[in-house]
Protein backbone atom coordinates (compact mmCIF):
# COMPACT_ATOMS: atom_id res chain seq x y z
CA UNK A 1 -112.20 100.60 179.95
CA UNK A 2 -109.28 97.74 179.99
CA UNK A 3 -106.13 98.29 177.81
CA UNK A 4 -103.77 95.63 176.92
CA UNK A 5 -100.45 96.47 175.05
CA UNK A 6 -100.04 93.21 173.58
CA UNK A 7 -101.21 92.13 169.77
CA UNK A 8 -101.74 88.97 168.28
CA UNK A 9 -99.34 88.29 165.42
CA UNK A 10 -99.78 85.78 162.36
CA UNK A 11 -96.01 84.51 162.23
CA UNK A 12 -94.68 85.55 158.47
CA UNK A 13 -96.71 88.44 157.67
CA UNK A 14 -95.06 91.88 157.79
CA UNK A 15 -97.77 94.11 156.92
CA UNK A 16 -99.95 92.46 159.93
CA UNK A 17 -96.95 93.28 162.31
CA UNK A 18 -96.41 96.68 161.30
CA UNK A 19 -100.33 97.30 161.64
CA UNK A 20 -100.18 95.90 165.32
CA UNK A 21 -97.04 98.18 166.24
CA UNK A 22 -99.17 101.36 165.10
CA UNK A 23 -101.75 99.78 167.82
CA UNK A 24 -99.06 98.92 169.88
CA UNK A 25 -98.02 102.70 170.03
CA UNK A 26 -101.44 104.12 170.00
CA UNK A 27 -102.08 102.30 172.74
CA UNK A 28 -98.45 103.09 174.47
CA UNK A 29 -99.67 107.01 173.72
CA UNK A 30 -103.14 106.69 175.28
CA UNK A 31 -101.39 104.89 178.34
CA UNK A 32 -98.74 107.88 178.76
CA UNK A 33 -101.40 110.51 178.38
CA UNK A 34 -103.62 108.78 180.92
CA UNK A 35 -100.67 109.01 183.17
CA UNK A 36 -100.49 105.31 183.25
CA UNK A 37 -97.21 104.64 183.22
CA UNK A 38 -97.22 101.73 185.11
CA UNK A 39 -99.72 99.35 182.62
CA UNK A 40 -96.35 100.44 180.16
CA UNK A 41 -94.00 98.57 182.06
CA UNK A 42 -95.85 95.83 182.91
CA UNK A 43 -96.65 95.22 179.96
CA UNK A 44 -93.19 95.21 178.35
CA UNK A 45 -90.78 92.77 177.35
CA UNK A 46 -88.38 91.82 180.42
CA UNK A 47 -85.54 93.15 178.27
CA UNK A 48 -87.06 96.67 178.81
CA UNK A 49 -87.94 95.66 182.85
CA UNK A 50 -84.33 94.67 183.48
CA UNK A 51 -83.12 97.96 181.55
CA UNK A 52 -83.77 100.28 184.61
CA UNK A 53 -85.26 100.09 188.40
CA UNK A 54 -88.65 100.26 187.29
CA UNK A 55 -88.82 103.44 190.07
CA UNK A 56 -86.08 104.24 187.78
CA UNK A 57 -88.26 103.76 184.87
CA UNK A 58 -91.59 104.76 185.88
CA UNK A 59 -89.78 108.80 187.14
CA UNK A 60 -88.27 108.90 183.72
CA UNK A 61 -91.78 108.61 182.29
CA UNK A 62 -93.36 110.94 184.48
CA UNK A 63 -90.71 113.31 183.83
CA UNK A 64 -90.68 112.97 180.03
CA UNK A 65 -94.52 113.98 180.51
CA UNK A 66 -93.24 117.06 182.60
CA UNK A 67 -91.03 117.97 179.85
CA UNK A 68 -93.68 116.95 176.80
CA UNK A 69 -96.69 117.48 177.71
CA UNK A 70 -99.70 115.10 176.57
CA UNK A 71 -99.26 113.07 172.72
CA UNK A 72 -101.24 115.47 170.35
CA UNK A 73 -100.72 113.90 167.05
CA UNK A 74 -98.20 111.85 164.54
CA UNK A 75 -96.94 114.23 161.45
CA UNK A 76 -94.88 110.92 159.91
CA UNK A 77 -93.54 107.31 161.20
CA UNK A 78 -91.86 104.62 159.58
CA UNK A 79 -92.35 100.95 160.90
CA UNK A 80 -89.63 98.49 159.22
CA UNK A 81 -89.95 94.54 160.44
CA UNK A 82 -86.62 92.86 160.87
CA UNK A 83 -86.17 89.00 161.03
CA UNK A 84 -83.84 87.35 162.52
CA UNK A 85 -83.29 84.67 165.32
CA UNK A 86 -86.35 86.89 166.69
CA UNK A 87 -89.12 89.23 164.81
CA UNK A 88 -88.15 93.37 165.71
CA UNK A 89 -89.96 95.87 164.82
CA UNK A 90 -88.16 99.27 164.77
CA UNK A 91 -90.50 102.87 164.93
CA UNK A 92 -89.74 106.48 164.86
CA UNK A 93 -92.29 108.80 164.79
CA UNK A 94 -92.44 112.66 164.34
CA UNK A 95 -95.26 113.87 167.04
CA UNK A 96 -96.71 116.73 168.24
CA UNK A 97 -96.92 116.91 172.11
CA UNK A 98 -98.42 119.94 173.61
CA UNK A 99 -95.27 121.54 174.65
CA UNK A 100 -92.67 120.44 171.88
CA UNK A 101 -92.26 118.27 168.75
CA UNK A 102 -90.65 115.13 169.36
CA UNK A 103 -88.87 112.33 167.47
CA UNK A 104 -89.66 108.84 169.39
CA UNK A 105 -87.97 105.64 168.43
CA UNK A 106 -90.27 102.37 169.48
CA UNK A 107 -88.27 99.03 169.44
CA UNK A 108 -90.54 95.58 169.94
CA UNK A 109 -90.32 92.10 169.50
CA UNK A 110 -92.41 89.15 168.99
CA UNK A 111 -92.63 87.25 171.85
CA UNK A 112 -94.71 83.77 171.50
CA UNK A 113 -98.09 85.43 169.80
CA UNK A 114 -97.84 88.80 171.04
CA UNK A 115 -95.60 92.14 170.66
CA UNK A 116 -93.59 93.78 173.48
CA UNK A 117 -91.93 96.71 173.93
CA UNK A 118 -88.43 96.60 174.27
CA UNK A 119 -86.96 100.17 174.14
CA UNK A 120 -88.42 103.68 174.07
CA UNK A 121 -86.57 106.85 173.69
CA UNK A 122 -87.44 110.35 172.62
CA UNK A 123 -85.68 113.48 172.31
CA UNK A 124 -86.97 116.92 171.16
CA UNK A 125 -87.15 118.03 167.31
CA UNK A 126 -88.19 115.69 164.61
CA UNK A 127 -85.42 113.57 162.44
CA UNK A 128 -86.29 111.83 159.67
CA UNK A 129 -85.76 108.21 159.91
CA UNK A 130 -83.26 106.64 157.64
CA UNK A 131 -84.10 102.50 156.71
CA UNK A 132 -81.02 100.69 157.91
CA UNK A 133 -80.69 97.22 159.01
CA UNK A 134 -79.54 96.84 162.88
């Protein structure tokens, strides 16, 4: 089976680009179960290459595995769409990994026709997002 974490955007449309985030991250979550942590980076925006070593990177996935165990399941997420000089779309979701709840916080941009991830953190508990502008 090939996976691809890019999406094909319509420019102006919001709802489309929130849609192709949540397949954005289910795809991110079936990568970092799959132990494929490498497809993640290369797939991902330069901004989130240049970030890190990707050795850096790719141990700080493999650890965060360690530490979370495999994705189980999303309880909530919010998705808001912010335009600017570039299309972001900003994601936190409340999941269920085997060994702890989470709160993960997704940033991507539009680059050309497709979305790329540009920052990924997570920490343990869930917060509730709040809707601010960045």
């Amino acid at each position: 089976m090939s996976l691809s974490c890019t999406a094909s955007f319509r420019h102006g449309n919001t709802d489309d680009d929130k849609k192709l985030t949540e397949q954005a991250i289910e795809l991110f979550h079936a990568r970092f179960n799959a132990g494929r942590y490498g497809e993640i980076y290369e797939t991902a925006h330069e901004e989130f290459k240049h970030s890190r070593e990707d050795a850096d990177l790719l141990n700080s996935m493999k650890e965060t595995y360690e530490q979370f165990g495999r994705m189980d399941h999303v309880s909530e997420k919010w998705i808001n769409v912010f335009v600017r000089n570039r299309v972001e779309i900003r994601a936190v979701y409340n999941t269920r990994f085997t060994k702890a709840d989470a709160t993960e916080m997704f940033v991507f941009v539009k680059d050309g026709n497709v979305i790329k991830l540009v920052s990924y953190q997570i920490s343990e508990g869930t917060v509730k997002a709040k809707h601010t502008e960045p």
